[in-house]
N, C-alpha and C. Protein backbone atom coordinates (compact mmCIF):
# COMPACT_ATOMS: atom_id res chain seq x y z
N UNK A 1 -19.49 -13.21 23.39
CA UNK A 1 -18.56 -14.14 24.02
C UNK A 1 -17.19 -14.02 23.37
N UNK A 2 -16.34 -14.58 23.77
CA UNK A 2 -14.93 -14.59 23.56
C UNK A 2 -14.76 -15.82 22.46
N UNK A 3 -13.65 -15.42 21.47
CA UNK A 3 -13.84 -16.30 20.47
C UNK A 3 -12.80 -17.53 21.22
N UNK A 4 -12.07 -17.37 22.12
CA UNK A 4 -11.04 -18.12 22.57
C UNK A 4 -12.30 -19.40 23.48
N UNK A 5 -13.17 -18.72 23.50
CA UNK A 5 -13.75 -19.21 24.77
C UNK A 5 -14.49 -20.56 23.98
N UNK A 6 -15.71 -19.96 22.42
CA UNK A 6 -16.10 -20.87 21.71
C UNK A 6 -15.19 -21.38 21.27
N UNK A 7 -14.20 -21.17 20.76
CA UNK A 7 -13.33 -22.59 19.98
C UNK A 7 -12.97 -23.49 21.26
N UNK A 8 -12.27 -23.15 22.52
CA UNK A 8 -12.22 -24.02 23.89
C UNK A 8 -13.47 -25.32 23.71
N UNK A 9 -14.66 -24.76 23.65
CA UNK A 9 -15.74 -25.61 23.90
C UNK A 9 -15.90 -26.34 22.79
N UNK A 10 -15.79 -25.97 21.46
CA UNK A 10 -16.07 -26.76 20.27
C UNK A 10 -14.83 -27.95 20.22
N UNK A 11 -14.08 -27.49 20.68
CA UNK A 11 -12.86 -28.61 20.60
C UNK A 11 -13.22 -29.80 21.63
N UNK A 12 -12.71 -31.12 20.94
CA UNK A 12 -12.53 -32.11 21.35
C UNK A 12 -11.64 -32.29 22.82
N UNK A 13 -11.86 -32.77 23.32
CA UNK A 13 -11.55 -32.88 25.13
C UNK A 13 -10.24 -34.35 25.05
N UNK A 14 -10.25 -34.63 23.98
CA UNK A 14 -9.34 -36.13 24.15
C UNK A 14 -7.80 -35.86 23.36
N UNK A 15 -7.46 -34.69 22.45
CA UNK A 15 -6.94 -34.42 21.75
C UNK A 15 -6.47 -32.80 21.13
N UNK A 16 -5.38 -32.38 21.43
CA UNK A 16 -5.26 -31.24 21.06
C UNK A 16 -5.24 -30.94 19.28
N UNK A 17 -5.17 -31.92 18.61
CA UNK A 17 -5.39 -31.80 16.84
C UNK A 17 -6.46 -30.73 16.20
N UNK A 18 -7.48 -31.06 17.21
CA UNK A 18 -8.85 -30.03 16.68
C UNK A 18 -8.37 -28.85 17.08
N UNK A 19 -8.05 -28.12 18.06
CA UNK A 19 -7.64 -26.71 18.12
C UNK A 19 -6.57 -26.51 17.30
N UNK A 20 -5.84 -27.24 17.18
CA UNK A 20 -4.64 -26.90 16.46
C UNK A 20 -5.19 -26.41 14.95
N UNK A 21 -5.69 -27.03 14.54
CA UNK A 21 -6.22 -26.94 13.11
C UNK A 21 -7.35 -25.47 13.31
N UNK A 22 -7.85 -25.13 13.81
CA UNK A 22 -8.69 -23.94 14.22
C UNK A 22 -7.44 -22.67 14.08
N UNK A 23 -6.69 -23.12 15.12
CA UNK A 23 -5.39 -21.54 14.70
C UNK A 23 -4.52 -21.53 13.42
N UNK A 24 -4.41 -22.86 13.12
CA UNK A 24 -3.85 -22.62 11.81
C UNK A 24 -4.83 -22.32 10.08
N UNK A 25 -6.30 -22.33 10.67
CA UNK A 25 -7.07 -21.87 9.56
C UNK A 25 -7.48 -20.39 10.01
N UNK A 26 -7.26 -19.77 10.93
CA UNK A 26 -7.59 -18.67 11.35
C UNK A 26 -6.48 -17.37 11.31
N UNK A 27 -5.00 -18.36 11.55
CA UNK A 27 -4.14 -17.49 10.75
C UNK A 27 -3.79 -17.67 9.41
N UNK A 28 -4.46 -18.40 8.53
CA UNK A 28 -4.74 -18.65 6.83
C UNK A 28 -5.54 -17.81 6.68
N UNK A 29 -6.81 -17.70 7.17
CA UNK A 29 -8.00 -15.96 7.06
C UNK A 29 -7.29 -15.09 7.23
N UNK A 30 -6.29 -15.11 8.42
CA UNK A 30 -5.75 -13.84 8.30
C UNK A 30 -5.09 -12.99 7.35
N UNK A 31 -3.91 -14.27 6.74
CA UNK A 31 -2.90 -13.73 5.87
C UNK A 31 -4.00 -13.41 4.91
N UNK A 32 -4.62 -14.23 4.28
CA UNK A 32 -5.24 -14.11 3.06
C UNK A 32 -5.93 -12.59 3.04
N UNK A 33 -6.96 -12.13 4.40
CA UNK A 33 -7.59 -10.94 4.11
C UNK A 33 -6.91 -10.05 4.55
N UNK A 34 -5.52 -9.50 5.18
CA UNK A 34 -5.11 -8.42 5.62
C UNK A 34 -3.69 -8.82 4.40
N UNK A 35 -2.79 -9.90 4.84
CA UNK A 35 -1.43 -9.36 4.48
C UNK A 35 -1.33 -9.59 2.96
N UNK A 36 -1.92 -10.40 2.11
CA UNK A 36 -1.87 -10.67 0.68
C UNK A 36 -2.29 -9.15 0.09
N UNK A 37 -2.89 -8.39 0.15
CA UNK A 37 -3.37 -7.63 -0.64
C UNK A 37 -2.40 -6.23 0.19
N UNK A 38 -2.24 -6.33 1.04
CA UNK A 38 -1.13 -4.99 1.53
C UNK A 38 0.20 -5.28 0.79
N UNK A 39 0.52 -6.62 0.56
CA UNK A 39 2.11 -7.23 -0.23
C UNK A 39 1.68 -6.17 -1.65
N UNK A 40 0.55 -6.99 -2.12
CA UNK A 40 0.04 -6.76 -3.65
C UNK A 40 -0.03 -5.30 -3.58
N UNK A 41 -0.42 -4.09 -2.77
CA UNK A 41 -0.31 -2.74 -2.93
C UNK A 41 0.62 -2.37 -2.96
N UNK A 42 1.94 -2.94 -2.16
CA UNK A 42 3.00 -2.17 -1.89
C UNK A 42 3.97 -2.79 -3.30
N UNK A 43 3.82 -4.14 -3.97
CA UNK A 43 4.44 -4.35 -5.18
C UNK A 43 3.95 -3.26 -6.06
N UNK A 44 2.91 -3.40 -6.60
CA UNK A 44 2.40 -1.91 -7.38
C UNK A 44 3.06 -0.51 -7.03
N UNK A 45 3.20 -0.02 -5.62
CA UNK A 45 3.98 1.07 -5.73
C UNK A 45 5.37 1.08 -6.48
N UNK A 46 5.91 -0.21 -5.83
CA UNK A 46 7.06 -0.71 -6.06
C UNK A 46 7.37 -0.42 -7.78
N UNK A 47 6.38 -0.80 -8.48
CA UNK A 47 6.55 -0.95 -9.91
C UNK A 47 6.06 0.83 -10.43
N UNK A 48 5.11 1.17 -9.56
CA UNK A 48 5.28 2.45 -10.03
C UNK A 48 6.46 3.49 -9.91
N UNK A 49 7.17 3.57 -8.49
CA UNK A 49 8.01 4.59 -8.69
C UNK A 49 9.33 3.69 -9.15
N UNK A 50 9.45 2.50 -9.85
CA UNK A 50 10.52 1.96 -10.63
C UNK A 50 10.44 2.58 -12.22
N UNK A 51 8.94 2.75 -12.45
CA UNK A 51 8.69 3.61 -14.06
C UNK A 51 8.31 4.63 -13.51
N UNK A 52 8.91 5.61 -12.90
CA UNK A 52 8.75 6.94 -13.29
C UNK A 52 10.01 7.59 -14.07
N UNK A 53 9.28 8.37 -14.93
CA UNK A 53 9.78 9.68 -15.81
C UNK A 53 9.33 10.47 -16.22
N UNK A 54 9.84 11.29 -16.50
CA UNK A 54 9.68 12.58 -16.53
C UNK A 54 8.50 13.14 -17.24
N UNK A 55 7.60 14.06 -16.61
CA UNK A 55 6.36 14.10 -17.30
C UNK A 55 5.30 13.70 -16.51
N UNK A 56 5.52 12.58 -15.20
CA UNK A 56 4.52 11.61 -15.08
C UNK A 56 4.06 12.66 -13.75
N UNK A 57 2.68 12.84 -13.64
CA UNK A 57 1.86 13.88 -12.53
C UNK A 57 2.24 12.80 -11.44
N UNK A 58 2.33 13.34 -9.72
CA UNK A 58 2.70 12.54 -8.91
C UNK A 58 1.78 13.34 -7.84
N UNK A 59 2.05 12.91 -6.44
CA UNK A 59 1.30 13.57 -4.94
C UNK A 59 2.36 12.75 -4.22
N UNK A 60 2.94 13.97 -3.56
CA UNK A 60 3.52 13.57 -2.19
C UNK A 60 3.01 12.98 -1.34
N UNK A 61 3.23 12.45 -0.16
CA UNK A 61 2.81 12.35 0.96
C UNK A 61 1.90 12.54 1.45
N UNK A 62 2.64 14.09 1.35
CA UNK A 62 1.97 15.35 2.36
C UNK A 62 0.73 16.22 1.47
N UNK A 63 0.46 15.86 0.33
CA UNK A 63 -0.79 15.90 -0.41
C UNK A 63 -0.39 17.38 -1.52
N UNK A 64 1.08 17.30 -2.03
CA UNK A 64 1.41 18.55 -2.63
C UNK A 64 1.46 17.52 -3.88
N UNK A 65 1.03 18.26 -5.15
CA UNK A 65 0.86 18.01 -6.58
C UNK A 65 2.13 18.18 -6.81
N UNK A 66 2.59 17.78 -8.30
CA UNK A 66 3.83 18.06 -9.02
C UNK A 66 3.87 17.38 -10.02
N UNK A 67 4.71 17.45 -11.52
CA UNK A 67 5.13 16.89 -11.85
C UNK A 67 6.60 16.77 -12.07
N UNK A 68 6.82 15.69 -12.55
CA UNK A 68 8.18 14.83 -12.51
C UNK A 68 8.98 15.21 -13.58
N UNK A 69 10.48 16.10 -13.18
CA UNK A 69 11.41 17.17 -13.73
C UNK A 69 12.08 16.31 -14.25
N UNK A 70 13.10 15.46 -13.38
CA UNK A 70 14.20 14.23 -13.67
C UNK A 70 13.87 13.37 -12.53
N UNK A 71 14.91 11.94 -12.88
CA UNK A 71 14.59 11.15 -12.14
C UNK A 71 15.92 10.46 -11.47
N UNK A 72 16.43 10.55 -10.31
CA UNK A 72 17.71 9.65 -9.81
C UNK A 72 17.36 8.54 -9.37
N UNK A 73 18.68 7.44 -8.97
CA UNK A 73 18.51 5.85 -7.93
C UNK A 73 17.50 6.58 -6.85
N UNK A 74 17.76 7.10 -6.19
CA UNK A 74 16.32 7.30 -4.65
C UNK A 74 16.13 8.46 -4.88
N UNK A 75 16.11 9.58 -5.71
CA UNK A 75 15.66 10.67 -5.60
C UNK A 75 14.95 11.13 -6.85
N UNK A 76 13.96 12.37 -6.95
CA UNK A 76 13.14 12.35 -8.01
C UNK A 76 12.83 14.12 -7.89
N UNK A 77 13.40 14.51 -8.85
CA UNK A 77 13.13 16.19 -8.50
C UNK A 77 11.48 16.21 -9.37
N UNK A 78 10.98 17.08 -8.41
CA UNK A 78 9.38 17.57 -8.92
C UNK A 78 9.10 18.76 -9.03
N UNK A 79 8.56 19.05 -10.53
CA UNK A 79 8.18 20.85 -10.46
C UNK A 79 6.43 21.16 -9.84
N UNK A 80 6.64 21.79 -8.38
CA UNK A 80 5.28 21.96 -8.26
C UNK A 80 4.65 23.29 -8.45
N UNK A 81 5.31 24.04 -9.11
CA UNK A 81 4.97 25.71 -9.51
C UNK A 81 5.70 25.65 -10.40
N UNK A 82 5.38 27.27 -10.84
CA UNK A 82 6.59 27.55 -12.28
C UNK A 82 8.04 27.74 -12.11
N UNK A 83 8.73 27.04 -12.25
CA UNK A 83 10.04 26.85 -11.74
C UNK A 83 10.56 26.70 -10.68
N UNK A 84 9.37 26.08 -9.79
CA UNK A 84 9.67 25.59 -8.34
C UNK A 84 10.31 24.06 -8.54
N UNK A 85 11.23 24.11 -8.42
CA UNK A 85 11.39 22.30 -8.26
C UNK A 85 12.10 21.75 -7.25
N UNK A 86 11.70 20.44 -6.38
CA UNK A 86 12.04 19.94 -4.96
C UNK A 86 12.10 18.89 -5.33
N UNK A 87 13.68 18.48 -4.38
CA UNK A 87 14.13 17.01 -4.84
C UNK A 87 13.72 16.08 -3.16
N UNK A 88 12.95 15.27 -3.74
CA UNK A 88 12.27 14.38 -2.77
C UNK A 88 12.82 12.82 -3.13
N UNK A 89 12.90 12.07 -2.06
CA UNK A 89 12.78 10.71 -1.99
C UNK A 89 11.72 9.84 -2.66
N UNK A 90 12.17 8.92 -3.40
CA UNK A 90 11.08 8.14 -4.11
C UNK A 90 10.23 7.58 -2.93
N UNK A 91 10.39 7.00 -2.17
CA UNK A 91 9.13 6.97 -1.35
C UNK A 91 8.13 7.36 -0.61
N UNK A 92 8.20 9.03 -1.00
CA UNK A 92 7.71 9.72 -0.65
C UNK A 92 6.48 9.92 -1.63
N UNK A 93 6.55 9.23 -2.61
CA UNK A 93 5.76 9.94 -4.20
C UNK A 93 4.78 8.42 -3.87
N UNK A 94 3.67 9.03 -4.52
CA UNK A 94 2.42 8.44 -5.27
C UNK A 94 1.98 8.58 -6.33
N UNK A 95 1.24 7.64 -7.21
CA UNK A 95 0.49 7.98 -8.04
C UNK A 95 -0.91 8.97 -8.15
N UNK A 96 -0.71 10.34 -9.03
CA UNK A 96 -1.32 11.04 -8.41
C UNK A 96 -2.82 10.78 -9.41
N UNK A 97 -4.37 10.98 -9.03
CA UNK A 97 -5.26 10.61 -9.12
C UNK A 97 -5.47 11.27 -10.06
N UNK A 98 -6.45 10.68 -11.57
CA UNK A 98 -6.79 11.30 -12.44
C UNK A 98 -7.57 12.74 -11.75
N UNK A 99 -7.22 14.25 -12.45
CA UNK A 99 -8.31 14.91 -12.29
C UNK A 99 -9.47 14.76 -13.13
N UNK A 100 -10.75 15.42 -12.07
CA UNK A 100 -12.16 15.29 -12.44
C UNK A 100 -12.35 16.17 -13.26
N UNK A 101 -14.08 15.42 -13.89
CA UNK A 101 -14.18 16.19 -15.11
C UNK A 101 -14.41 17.51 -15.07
N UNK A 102 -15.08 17.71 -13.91
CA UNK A 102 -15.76 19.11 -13.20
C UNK A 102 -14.59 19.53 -12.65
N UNK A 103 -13.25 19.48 -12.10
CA UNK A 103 -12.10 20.24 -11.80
C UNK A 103 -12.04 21.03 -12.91
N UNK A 104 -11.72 20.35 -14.39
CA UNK A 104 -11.34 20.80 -15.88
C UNK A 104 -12.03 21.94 -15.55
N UNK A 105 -13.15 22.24 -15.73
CA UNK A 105 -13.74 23.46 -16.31
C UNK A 105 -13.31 24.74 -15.68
């Protein structure tokens, strides 16, 4: 069934208060399980590419390794070969994932 359809019926017939209170706890579930924790991911990026320097392993985007040459206001040059280095936009960069133990060997 349609959820529009059960809350219709569960609601009170004399008073619009009871539905009202249904959409406003249903967009409280919402924020709470989708937009609180997408804020909280995107602050963390936020704080990551605010501390980057030089040294620090990164992943583009587009899933290319590198590490971090120098660092400008919006730009961040990365060496991803031996003396390859490409100057990319900080929002383009991620934190790049510890390698595994079994990569090492």
């Amino acid at each position: 069934m349609n959820l529009n359809v059960i809350l219709l019926e569960a609601a009170p017939s004399g008073g619009g208060m009871g539905s009202m209170l249904w959409i406003i706890a249903i967009f409280a579930i919402m924020w709470i399980l989708m937009m609180r924790p997408q804020r909280k991911k995107e602050k963390e990026e936020r704080q990551f590419r605010e501390a980057l320097k030089k040294g620090d392993r990164v992943l583009f985007s587009g899933g290319v390794y590198g590490k971090v040459h120098s660092v400008d206001s919006h730009t961040v040059e990365v060496e991803v070969g031996n003396g390859v280095v490409l100057t990319v936009e900080k929002s383009m960069i991620q934190p790049a994932p510890e390698p595994k133990e079994e990569a090492k060997k």
